[in-house]
Protein backbone atom coordinates (compact mmCIF):
# COMPACT_ATOMS: atom_id res chain seq x y z
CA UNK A 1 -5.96 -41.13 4.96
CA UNK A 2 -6.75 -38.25 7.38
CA UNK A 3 -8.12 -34.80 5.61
CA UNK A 4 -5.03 -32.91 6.71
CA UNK A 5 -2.61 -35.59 5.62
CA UNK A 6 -4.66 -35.25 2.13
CA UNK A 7 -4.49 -31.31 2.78
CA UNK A 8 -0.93 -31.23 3.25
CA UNK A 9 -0.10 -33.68 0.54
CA UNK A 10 -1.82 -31.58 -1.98
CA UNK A 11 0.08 -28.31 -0.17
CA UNK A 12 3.47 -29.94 -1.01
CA UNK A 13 3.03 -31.25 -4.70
CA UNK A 14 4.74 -27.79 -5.57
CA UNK A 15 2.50 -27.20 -8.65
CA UNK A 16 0.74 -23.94 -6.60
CA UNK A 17 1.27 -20.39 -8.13
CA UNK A 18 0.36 -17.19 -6.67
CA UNK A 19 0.27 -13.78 -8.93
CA UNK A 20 0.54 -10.00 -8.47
CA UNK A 21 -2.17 -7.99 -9.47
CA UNK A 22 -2.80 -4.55 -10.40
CA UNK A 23 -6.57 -3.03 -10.45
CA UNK A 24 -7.33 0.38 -11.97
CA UNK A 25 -9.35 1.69 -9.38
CA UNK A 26 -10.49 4.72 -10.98
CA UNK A 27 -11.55 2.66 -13.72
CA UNK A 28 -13.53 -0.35 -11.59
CA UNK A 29 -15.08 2.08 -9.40
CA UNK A 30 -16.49 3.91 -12.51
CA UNK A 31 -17.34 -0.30 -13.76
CA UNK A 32 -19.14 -0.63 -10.70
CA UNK A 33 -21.36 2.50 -10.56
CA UNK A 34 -22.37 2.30 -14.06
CA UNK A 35 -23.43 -1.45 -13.71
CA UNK A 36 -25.27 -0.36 -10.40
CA UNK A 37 -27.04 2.48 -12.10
CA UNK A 38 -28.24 -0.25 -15.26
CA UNK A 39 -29.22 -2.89 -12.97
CA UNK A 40 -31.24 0.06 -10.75
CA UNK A 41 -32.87 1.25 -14.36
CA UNK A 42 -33.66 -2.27 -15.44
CA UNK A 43 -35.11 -3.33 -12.04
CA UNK A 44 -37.03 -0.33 -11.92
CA UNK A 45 -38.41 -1.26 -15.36
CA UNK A 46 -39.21 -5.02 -15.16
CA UNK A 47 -40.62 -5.34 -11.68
CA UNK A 48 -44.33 -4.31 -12.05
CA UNK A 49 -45.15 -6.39 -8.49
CA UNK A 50 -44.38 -4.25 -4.50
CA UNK A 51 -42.28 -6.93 -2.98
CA UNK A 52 -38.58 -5.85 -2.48
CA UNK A 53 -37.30 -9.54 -2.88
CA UNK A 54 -38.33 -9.15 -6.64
CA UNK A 55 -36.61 -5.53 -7.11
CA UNK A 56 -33.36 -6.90 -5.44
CA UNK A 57 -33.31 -9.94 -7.55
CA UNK A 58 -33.25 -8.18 -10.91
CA UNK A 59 -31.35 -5.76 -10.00
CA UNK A 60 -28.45 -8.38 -8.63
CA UNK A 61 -29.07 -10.01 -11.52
CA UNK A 62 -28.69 -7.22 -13.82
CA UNK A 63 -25.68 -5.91 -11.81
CA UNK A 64 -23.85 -8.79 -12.03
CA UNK A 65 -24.57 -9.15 -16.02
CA UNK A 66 -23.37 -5.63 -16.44
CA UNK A 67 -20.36 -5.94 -14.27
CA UNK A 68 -18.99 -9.35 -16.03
CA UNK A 69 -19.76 -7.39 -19.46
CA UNK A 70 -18.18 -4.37 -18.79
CA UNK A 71 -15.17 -6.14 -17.35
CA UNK A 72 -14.84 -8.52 -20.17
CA UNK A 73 -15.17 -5.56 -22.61
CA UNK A 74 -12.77 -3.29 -20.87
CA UNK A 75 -10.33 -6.37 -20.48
CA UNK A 76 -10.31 -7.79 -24.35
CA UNK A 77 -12.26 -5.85 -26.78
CA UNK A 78 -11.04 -2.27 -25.55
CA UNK A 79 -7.77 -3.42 -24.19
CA UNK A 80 -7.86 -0.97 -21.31
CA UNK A 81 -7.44 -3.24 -18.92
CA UNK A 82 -9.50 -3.05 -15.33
CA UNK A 83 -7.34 -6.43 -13.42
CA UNK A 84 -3.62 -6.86 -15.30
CA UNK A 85 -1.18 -9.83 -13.99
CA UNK A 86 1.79 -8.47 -13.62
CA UNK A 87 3.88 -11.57 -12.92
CA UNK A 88 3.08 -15.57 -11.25
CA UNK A 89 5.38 -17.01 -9.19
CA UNK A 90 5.25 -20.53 -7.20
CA UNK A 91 4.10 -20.54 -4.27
CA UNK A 92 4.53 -22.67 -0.84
């Protein structure tokens, strides 16, 4: 069977949902800078070495870290949410 033929089966099973949803923006741009600011403090503390590849490393790593932290603490544990669902629906 042809990709698209497998594409389009999979397109017409009907078992697709979309969903609408809201972002505090406030609130995720605030997510964002504070996570930037940690990973900048924490790459400007491990990295003893010169080379830039090593300082942008940590600090994506630590950014990311932060980010999924913050989010998952804003989300669940203070339950001020940064993403909501509002509703799913199917979709075509």
């Amino acid at each position: 069977m042809s990709a698209l033929r497998l594409f389009l089966a999979e397109a017409d099973a009907g078992w697709h949902y979309a969903a609408w949803v809201s972002v505090d923006l406030r609130l995720f741009v605030f997510v964002v800078l504070i996570a930037a600011l940690i990973g900048a403090g924490v790459a400007a503390i491990l990295v003893k070495s010169r080379r830039a590849r090593d300082y942008l490393s940590v600090f994506v790593l630590g950014f990311v870290a932060t980010l999924a932290l913050l989010l998952l603490v804003f989300n669940e544990i203070a339950q001020h949410p940064v993403f909501v669902v509002e509703a799913f629906f199917p979709f075509p």
